[in-house]
Protein backbone atom coordinates (compact mmCIF):
# COMPACT_ATOMS: atom_id res chain seq x y z
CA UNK A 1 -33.04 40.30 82.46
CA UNK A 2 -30.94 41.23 79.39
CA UNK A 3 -28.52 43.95 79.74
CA UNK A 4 -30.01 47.69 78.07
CA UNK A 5 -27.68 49.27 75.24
CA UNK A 6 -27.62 52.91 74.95
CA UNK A 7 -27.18 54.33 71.96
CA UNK A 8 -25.86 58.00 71.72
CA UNK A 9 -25.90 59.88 68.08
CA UNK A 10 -22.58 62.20 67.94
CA UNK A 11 -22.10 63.42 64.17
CA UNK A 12 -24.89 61.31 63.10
CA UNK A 13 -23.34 58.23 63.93
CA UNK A 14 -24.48 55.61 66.90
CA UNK A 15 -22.01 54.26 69.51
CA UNK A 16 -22.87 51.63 72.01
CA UNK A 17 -21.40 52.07 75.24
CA UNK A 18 -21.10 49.17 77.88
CA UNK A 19 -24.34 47.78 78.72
CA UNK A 20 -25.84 48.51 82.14
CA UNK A 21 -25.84 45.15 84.37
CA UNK A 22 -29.30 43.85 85.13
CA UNK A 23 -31.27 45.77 87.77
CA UNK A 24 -29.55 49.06 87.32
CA UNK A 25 -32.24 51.93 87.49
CA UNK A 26 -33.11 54.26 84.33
CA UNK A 27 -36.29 56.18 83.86
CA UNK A 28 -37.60 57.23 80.28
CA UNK A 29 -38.99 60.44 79.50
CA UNK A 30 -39.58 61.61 75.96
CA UNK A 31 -36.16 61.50 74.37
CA UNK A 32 -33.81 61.78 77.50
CA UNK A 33 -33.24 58.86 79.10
CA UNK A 34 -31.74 60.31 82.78
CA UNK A 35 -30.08 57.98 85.10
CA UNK A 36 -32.51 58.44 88.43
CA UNK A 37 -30.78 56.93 92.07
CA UNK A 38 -30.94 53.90 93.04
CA UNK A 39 -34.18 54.74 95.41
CA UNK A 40 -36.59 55.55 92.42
CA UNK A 41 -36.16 52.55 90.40
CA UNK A 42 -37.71 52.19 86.56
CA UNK A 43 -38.19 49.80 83.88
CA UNK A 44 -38.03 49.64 80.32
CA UNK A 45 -40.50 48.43 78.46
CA UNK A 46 -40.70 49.88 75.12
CA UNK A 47 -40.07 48.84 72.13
CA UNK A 48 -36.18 49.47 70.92
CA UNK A 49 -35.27 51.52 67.03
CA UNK A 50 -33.20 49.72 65.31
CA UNK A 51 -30.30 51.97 64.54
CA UNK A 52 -28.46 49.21 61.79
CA UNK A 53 -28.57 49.02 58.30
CA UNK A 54 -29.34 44.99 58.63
CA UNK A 55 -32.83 45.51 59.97
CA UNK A 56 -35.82 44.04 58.38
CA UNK A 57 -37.57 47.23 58.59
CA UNK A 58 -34.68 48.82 56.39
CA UNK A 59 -35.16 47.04 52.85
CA UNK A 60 -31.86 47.74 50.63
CA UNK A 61 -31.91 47.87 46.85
CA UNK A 62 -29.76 48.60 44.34
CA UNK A 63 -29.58 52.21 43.26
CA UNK A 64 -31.13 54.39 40.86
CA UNK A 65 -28.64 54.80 38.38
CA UNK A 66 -29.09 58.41 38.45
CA UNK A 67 -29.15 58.37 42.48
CA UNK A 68 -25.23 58.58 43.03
CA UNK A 69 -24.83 61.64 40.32
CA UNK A 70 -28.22 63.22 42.23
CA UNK A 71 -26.59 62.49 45.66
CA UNK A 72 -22.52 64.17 44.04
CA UNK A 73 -24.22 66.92 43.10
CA UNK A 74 -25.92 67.79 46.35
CA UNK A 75 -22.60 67.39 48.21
CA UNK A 76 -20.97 69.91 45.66
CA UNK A 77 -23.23 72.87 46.11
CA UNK A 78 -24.65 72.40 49.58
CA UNK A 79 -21.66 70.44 51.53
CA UNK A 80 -18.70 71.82 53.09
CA UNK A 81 -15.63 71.97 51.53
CA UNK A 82 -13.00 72.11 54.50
CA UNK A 83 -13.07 68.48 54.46
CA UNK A 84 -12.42 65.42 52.19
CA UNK A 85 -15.88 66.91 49.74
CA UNK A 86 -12.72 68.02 47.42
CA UNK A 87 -11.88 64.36 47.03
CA UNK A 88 -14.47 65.34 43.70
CA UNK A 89 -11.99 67.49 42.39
CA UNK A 90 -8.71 65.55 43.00
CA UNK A 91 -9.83 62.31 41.97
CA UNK A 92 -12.81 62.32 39.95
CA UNK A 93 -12.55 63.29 35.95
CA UNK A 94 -14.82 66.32 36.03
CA UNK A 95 -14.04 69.07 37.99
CA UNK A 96 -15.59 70.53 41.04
CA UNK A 97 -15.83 74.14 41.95
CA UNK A 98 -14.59 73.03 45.76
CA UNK A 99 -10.97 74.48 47.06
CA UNK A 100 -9.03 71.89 48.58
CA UNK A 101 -6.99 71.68 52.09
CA UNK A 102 -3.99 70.09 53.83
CA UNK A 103 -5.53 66.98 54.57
CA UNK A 104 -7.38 65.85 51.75
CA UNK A 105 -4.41 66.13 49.45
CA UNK A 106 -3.11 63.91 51.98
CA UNK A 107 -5.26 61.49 51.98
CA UNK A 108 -6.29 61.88 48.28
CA UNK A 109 -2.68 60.19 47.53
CA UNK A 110 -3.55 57.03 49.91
CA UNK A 111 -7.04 56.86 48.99
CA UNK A 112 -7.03 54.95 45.58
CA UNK A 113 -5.07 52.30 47.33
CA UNK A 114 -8.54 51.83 49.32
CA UNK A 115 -10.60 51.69 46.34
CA UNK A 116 -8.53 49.14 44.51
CA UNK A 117 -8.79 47.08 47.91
CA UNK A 118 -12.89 47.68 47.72
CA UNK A 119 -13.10 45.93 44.13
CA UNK A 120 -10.27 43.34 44.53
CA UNK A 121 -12.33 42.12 47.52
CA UNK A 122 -9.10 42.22 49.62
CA UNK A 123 -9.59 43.18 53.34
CA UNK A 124 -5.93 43.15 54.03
CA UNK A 125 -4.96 45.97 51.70
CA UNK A 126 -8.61 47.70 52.51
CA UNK A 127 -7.26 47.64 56.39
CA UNK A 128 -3.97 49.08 55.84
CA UNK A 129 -5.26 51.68 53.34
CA UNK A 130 -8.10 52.80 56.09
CA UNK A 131 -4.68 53.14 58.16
CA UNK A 132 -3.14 55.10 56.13
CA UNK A 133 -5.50 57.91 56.25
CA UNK A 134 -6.98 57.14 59.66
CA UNK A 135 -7.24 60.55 62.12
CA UNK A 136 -6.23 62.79 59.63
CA UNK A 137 -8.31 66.18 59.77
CA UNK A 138 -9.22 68.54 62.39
CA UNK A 139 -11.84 67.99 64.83
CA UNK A 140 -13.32 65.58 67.21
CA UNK A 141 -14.16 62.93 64.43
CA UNK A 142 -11.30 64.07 61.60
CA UNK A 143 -11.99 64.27 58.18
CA UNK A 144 -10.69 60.92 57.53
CA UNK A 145 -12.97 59.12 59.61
CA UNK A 146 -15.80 60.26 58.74
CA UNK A 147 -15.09 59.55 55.10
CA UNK A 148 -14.35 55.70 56.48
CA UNK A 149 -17.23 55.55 57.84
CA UNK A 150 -19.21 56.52 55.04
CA UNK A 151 -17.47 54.42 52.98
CA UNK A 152 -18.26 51.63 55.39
CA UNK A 153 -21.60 52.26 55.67
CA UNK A 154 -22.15 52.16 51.56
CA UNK A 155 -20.08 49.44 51.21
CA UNK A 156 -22.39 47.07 53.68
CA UNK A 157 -25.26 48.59 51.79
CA UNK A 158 -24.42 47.57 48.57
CA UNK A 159 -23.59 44.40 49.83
CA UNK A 160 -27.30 43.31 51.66
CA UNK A 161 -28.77 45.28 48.73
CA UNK A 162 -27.23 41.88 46.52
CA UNK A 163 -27.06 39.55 50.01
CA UNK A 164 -23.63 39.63 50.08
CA UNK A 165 -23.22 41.16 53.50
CA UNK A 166 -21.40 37.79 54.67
CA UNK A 167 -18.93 38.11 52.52
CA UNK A 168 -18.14 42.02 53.47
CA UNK A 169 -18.43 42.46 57.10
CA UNK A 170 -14.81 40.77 57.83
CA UNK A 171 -13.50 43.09 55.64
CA UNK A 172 -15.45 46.47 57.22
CA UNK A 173 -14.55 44.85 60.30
CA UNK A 174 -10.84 44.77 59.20
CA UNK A 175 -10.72 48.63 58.31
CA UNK A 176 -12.07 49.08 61.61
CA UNK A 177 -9.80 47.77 63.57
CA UNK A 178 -6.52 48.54 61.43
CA UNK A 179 -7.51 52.47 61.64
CA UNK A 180 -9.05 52.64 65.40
CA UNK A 181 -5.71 53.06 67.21
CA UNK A 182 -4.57 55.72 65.29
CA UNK A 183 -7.37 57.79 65.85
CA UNK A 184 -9.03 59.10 69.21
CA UNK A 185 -11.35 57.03 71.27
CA UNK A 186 -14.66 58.15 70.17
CA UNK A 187 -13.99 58.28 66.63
CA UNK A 188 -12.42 55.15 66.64
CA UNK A 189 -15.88 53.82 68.39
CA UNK A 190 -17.73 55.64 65.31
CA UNK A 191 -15.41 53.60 63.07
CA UNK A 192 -16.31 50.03 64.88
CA UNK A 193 -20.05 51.08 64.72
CA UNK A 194 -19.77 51.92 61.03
CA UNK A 195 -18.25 48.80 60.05
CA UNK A 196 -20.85 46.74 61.96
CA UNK A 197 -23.57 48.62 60.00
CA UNK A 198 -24.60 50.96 63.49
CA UNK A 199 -25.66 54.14 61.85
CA UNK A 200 -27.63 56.83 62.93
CA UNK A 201 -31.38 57.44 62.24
CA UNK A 202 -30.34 60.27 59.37
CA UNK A 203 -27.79 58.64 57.90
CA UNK A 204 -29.59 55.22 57.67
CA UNK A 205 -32.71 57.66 56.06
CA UNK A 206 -30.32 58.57 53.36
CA UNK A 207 -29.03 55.40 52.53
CA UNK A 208 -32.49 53.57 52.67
CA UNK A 209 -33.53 56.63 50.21
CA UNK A 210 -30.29 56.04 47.96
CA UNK A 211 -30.30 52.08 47.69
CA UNK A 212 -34.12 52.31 46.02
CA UNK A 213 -35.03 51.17 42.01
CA UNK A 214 -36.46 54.53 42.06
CA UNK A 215 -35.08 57.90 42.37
CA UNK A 216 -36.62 58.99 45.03
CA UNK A 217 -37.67 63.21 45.41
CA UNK A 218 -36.51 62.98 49.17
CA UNK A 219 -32.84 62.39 48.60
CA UNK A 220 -31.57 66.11 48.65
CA UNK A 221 -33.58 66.66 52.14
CA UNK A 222 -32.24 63.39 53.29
CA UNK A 223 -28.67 64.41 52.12
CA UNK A 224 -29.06 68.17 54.05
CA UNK A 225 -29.86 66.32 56.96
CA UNK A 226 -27.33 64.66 56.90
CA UNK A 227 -24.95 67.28 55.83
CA UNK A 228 -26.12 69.39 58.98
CA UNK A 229 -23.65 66.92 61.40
CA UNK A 230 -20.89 68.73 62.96
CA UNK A 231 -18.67 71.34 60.92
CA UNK A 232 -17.75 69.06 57.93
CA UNK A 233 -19.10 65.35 59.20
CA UNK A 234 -21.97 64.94 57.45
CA UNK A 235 -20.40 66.33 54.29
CA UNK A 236 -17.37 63.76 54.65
CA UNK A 237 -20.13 61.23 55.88
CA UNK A 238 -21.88 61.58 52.47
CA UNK A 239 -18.10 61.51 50.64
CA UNK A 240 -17.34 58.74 51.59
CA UNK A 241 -20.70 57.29 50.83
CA UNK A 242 -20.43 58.00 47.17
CA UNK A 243 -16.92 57.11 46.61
CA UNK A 244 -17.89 53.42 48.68
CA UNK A 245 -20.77 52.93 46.42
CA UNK A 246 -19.13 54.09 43.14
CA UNK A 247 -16.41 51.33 44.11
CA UNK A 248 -17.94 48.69 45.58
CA UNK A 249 -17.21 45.68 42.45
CA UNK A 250 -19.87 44.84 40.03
């Protein structure tokens, strides 16, 4: 009997946690999944989501061209500035109308370093720059890491969506692991997830709605979904997803 991974969504982002060894008891009911005793003993027999961005059912194209301004401009007047969204306004040409904080003019210094690593294909200097920022922000998953993680997650998009995924999941894999220690545990589980393209439900609608030929009318009530996660998560989330995308080399 192979082992059952659970899943949990926290900020819109999956986790595995240790598998349960064969035999160990679980009922299912609806969308709990309590753990009974060892007396009342269940199977599971349905079929498993897939929760990654490599699944067959989740077809990745290239975007829109108007997509990534569509998906800025929902950020900037429905997202939530108190957390890396003013990354618009420190390091893009045209201004945004969002105030910015302690930590993302922290990070806004460090971050270009990334982005040079993203199109220089150089995993190394992508690691260390991911390190550089890792944990910085308030809250259970900071500011910082959610913004890695979206990055991550467009990155590996835009990668399948031209079947070069091979060739990018070392380096997601290196950011990963360079920035986990200096975070907490469960965001640096987020981080590992990310890089490996384990996503949650939302956030894998709004990419499979961004990386389409067409523009598709769904992608501002994808993007609120997604912005709903946490205080500022989903906002950062959906940061870090443009910036990845706009970066990711040509």
């Amino acid at each position: 009997m192979t082992p059952v991974r659970f899943i949990p969504v926290l900020y819109g982002l999956a986790v595995l946690f240790r598998p349960l060894p064969p035999g160990n008891p679980l009922s299912f009911r609806g969308s709990a999944s309590p753990f009974p005793t060892a007396a009342t003993p269940s199977s599971f027999t349905g079929r498993p989501s897939s929760l990654s961005l490599f699944s067959p059912l989740l077809p990745l194209q290239l975007p829109h061209p108007a997509a990534p301004q569509a998906l800025r401009e929902i950020i900037l007047s429905n997202g939530k500035p108190e957390g890396f969204a003013p990354l618009f306004t420190i390091l893009e040409d045209d201004p945004s109308p969002l105030p910015d904080n302690l930590y993302v003019r922290y990070a806004a210094e460090r971050i270009p370093a990334l982005f040079a690593a993203l199109r220089q294909k150089d995993a190394e200097a992508a690691a260390e720059a991911a390190y550089s920022i890792a944990g910085c922000g308030i809250g259970l998953t900071p500011s910082a890491d959610d913004f890695l993680c979206g990055v991550m997650a467009s990155v590996l998009a835009s990668a399948i969506a031209r079947g070069e995924q091979n060739e990018w999941l070392p380096l997601t894999a290196a950011m990963a692991e360079r920035a986990a220690p200096r975070t907490n545990l469960i965001s640096a589980a987020f981080l590992r997830q990310a890089a490996a393209g384990q996503l949650s439900s939302d956030v894998l609608t709004l990419i499979r709605t961004l990386y389409s030929s067409v523009l598709s009318l769904r992608l501002p009530s994808a993007a609120m979904n997604v912005i709903a996660f946490g205080e500022t998560s989903g906002t950062d989330i959906l940061t870090g997803i443009y910036f990845g995308q706009k970066n990711y080399p040509n």
